[in-house]
PDB file of N, CA and C in Angstrom:
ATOM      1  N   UNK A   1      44.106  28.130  49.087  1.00  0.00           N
ATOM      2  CA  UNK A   1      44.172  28.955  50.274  1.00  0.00           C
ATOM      3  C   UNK A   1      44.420  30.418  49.909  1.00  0.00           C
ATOM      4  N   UNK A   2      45.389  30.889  48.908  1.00  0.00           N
ATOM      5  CA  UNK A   2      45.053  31.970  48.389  1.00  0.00           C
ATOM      6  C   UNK A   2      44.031  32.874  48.401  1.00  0.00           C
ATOM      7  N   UNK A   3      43.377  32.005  47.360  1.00  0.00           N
ATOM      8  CA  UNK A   3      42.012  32.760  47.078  1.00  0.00           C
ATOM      9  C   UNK A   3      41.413  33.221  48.257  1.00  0.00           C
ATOM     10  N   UNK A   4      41.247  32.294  49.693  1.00  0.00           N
ATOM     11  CA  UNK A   4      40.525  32.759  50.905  1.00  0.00           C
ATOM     12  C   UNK A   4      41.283  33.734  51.682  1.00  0.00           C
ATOM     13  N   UNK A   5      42.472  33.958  51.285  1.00  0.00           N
ATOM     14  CA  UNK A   5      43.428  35.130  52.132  1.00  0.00           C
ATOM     15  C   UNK A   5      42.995  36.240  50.710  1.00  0.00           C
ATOM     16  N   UNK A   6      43.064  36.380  49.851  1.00  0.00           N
ATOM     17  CA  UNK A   6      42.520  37.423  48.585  1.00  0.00           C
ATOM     18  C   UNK A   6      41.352  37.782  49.073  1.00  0.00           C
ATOM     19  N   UNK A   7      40.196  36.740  49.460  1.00  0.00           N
ATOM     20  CA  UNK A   7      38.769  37.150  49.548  1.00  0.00           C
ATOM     21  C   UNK A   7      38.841  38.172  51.120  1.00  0.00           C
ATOM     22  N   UNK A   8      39.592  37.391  51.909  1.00  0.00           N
ATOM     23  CA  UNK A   8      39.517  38.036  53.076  1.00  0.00           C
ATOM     24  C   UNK A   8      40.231  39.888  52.943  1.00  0.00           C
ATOM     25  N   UNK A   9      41.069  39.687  52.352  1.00  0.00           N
ATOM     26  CA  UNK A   9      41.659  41.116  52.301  1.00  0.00           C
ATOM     27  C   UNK A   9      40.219  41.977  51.416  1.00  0.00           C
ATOM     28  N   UNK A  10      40.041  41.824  50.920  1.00  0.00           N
ATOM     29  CA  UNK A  10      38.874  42.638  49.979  1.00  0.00           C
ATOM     30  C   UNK A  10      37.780  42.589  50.767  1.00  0.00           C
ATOM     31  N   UNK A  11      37.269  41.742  51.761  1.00  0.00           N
ATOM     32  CA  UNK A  11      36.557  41.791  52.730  1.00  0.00           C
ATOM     33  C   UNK A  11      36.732  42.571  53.073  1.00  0.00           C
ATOM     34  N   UNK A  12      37.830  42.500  54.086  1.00  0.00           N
ATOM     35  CA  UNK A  12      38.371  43.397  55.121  1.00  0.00           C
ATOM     36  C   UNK A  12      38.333  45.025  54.769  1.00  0.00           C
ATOM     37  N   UNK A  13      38.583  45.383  53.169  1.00  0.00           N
ATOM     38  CA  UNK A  13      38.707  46.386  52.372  1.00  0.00           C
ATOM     39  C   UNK A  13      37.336  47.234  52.101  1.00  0.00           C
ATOM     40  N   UNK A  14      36.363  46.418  51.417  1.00  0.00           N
ATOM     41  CA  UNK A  14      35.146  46.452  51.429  1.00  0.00           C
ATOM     42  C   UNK A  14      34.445  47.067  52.614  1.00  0.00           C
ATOM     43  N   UNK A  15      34.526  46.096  53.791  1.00  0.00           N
ATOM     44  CA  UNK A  15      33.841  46.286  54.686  1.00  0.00           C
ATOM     45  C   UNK A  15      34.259  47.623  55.947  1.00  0.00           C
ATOM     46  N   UNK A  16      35.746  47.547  55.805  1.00  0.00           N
ATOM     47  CA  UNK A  16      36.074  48.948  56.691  1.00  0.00           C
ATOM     48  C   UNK A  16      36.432  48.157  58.172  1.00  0.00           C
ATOM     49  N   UNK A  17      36.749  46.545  57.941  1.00  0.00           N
ATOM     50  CA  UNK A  17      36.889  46.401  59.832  1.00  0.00           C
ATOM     51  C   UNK A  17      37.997  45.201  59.680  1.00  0.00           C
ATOM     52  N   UNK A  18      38.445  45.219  60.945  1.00  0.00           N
ATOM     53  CA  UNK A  18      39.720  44.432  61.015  1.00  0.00           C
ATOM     54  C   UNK A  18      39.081  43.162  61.554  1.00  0.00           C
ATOM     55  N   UNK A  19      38.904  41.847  61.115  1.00  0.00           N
ATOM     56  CA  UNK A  19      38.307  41.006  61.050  1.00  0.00           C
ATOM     57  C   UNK A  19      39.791  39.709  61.126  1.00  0.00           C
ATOM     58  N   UNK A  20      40.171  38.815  61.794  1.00  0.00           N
ATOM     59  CA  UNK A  20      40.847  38.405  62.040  1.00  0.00           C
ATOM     60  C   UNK A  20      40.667  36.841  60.734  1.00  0.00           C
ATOM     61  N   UNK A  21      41.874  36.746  60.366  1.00  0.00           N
ATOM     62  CA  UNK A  21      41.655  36.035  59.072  1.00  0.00           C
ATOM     63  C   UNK A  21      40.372  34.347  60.059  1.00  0.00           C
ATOM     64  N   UNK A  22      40.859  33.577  60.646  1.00  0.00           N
ATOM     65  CA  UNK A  22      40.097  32.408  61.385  1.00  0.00           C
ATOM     66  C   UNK A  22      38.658  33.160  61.500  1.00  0.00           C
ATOM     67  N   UNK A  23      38.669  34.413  61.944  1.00  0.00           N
ATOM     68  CA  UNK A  23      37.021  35.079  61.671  1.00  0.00           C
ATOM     69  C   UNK A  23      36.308  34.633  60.409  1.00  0.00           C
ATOM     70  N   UNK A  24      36.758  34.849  59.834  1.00  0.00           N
ATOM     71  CA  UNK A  24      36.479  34.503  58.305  1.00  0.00           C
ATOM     72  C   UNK A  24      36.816  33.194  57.830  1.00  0.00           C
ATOM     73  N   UNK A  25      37.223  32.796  58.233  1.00  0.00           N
ATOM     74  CA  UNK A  25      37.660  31.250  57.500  1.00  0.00           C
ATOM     75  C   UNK A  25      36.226  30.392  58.081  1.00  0.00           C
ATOM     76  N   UNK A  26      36.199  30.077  59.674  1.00  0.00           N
ATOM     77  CA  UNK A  26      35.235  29.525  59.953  1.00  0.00           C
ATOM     78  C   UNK A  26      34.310  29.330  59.612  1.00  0.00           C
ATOM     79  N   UNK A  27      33.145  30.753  58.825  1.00  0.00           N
ATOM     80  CA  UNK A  27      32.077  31.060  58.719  1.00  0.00           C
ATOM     81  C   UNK A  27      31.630  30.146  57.067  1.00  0.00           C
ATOM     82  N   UNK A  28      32.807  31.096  56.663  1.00  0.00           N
ATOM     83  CA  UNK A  28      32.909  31.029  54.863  1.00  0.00           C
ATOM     84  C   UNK A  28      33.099  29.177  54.686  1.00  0.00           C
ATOM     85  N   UNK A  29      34.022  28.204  55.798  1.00  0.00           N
ATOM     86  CA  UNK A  29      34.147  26.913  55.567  1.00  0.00           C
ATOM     87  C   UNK A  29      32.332  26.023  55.849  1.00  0.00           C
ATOM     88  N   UNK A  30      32.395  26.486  57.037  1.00  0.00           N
ATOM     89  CA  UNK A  30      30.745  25.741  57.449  1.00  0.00           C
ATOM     90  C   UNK A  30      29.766  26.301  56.228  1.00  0.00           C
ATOM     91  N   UNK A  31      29.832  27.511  55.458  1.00  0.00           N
ATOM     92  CA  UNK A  31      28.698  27.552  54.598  1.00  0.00           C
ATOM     93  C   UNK A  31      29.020  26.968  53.396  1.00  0.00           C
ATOM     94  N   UNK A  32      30.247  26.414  53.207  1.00  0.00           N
ATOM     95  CA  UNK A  32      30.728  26.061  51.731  1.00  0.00           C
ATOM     96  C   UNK A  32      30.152  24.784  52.266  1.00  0.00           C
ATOM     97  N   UNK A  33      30.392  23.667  53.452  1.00  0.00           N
ATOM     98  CA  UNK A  33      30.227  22.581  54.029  1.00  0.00           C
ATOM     99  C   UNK A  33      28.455  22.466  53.781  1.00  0.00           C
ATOM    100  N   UNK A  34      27.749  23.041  54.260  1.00  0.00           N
ATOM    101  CA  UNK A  34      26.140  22.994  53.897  1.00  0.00           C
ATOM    102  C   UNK A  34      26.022  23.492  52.651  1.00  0.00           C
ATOM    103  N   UNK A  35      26.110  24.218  51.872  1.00  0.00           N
ATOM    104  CA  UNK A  35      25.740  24.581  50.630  1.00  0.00           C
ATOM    105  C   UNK A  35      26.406  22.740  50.003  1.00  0.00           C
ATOM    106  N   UNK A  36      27.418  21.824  50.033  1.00  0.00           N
ATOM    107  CA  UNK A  36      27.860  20.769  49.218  1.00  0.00           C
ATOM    108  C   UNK A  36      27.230  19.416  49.925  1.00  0.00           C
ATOM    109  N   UNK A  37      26.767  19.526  51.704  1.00  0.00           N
ATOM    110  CA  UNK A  37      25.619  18.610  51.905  1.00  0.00           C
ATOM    111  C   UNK A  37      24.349  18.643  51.046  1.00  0.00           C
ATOM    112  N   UNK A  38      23.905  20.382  50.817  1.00  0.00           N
ATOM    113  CA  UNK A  38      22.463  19.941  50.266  1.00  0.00           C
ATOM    114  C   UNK A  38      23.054  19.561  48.561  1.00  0.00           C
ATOM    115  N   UNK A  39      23.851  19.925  47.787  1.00  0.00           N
ATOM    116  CA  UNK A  39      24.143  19.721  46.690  1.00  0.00           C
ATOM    117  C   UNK A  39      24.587  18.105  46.283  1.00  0.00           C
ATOM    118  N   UNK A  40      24.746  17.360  47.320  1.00  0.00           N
ATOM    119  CA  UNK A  40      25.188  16.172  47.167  1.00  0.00           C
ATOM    120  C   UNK A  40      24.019  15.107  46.820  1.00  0.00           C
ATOM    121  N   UNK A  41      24.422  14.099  45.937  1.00  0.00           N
ATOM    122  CA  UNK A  41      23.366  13.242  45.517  1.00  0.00           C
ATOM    123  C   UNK A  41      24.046  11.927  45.633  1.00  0.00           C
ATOM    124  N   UNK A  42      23.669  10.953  46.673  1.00  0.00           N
ATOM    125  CA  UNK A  42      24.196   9.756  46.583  1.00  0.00           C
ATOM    126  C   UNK A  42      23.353   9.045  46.283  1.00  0.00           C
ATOM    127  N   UNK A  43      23.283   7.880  45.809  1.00  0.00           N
ATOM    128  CA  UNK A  43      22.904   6.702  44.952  1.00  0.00           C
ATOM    129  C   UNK A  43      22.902   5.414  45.718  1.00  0.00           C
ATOM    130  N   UNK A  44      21.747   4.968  46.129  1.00  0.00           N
ATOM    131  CA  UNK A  44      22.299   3.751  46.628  1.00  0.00           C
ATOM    132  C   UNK A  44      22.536   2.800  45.711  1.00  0.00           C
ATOM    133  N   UNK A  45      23.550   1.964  46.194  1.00  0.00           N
ATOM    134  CA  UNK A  45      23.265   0.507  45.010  1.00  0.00           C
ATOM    135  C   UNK A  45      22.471  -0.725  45.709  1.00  0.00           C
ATOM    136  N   UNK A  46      22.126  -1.311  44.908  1.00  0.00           N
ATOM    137  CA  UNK A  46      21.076  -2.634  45.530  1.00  0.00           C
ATOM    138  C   UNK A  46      21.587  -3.636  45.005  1.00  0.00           C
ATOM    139  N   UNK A  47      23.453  -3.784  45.594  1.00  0.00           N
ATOM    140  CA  UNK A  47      24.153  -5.151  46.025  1.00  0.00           C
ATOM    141  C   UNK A  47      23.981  -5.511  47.026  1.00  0.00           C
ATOM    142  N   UNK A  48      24.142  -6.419  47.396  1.00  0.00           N
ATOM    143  CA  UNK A  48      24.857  -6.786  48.672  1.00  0.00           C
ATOM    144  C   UNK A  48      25.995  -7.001  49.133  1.00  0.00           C
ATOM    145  N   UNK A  49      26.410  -7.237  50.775  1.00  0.00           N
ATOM    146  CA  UNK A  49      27.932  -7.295  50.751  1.00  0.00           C
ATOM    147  C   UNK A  49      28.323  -6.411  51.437  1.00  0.00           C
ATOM    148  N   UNK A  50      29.904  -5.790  51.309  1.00  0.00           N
ATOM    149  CA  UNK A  50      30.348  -4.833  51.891  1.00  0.00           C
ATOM    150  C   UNK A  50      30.454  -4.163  51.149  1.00  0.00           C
ATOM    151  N   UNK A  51      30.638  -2.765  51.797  1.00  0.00           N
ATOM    152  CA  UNK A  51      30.665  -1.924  51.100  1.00  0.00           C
ATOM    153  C   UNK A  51      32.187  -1.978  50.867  1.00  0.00           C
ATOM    154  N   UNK A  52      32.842  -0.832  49.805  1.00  0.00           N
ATOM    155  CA  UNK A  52      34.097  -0.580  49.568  1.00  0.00           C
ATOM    156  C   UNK A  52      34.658   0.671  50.584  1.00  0.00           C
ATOM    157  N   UNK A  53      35.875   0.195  50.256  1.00  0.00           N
ATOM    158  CA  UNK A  53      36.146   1.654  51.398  1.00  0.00           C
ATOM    159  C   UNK A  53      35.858   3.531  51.033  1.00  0.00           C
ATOM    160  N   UNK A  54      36.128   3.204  50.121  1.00  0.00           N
ATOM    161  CA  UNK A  54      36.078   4.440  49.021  1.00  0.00           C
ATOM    162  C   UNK A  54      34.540   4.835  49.403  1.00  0.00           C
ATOM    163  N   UNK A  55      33.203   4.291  49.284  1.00  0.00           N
ATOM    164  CA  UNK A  55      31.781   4.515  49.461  1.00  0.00           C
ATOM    165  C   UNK A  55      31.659   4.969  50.907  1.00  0.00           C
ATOM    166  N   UNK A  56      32.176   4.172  51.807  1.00  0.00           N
ATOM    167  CA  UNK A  56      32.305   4.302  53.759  1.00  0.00           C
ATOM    168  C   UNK A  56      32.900   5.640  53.921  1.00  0.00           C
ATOM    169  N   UNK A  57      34.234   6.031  53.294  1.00  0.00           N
ATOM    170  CA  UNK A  57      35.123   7.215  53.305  1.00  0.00           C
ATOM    171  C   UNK A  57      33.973   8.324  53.152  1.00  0.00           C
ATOM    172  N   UNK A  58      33.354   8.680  51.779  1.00  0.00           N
ATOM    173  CA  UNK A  58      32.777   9.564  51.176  1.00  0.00           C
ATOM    174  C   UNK A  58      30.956   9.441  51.770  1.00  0.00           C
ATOM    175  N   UNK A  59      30.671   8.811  52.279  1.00  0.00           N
ATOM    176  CA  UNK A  59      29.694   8.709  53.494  1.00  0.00           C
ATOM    177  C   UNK A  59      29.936   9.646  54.897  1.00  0.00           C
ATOM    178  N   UNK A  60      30.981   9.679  55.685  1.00  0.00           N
ATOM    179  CA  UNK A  60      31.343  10.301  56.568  1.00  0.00           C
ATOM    180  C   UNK A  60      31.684  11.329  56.302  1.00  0.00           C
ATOM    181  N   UNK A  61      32.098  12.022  55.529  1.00  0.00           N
ATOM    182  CA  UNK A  61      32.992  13.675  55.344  1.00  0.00           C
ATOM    183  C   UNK A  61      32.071  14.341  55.783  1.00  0.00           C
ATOM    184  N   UNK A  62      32.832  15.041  57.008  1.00  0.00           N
ATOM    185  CA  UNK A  62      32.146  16.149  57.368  1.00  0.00           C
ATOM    186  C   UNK A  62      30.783  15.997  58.755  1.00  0.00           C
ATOM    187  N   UNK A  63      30.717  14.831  58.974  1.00  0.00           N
ATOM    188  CA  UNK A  63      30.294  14.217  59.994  1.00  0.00           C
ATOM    189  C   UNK A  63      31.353  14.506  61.254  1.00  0.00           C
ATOM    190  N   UNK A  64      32.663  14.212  61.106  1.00  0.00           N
ATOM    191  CA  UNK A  64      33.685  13.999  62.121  1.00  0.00           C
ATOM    192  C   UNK A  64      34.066  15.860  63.139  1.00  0.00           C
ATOM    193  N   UNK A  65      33.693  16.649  62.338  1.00  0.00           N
ATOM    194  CA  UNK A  65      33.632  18.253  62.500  1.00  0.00           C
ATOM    195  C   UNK A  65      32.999  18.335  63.520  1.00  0.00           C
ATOM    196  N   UNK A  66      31.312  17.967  63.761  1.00  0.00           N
ATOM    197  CA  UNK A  66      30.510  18.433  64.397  1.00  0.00           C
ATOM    198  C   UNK A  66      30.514  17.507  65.328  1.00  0.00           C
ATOM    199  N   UNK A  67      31.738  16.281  66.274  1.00  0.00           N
ATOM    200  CA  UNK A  67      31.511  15.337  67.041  1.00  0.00           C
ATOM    201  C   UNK A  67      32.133  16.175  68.557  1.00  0.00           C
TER     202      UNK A  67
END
């Protein structure tokens, strides 16, 4: 969290405007969120069965945001 209160001040510095830190958080989170959807590579396996919870968990992230 640092780092995004650091980035924001140098923003803020940079840019010359008073930008409310949640201004910035929002934007900078949803593009980190799509830039690691398209970067993601899942694998199916060709068991059968259930799945584990751990596979179900890491299936949903980031689904629950946009409901």
């Amino acid at each position: 969290m640092s780092a995004v209160v650091n980035s924001w001040i140098a923003y803020s510095e940079l840019k010359h405007r008073k930008t409310s830190l949640l201004d910035f958080i929002v934007p900078l989170a949803e593009a980190l969120m799509a830039s690691g959807k398209l970067n993601a590579q899942y694998q199916r396996r060709s068991g059968t069965g259930r799945p584990s919870k751990t596979s179900r968990s890491l299936l949903s992230v980031g689904d629950t945001i946009y409901q």
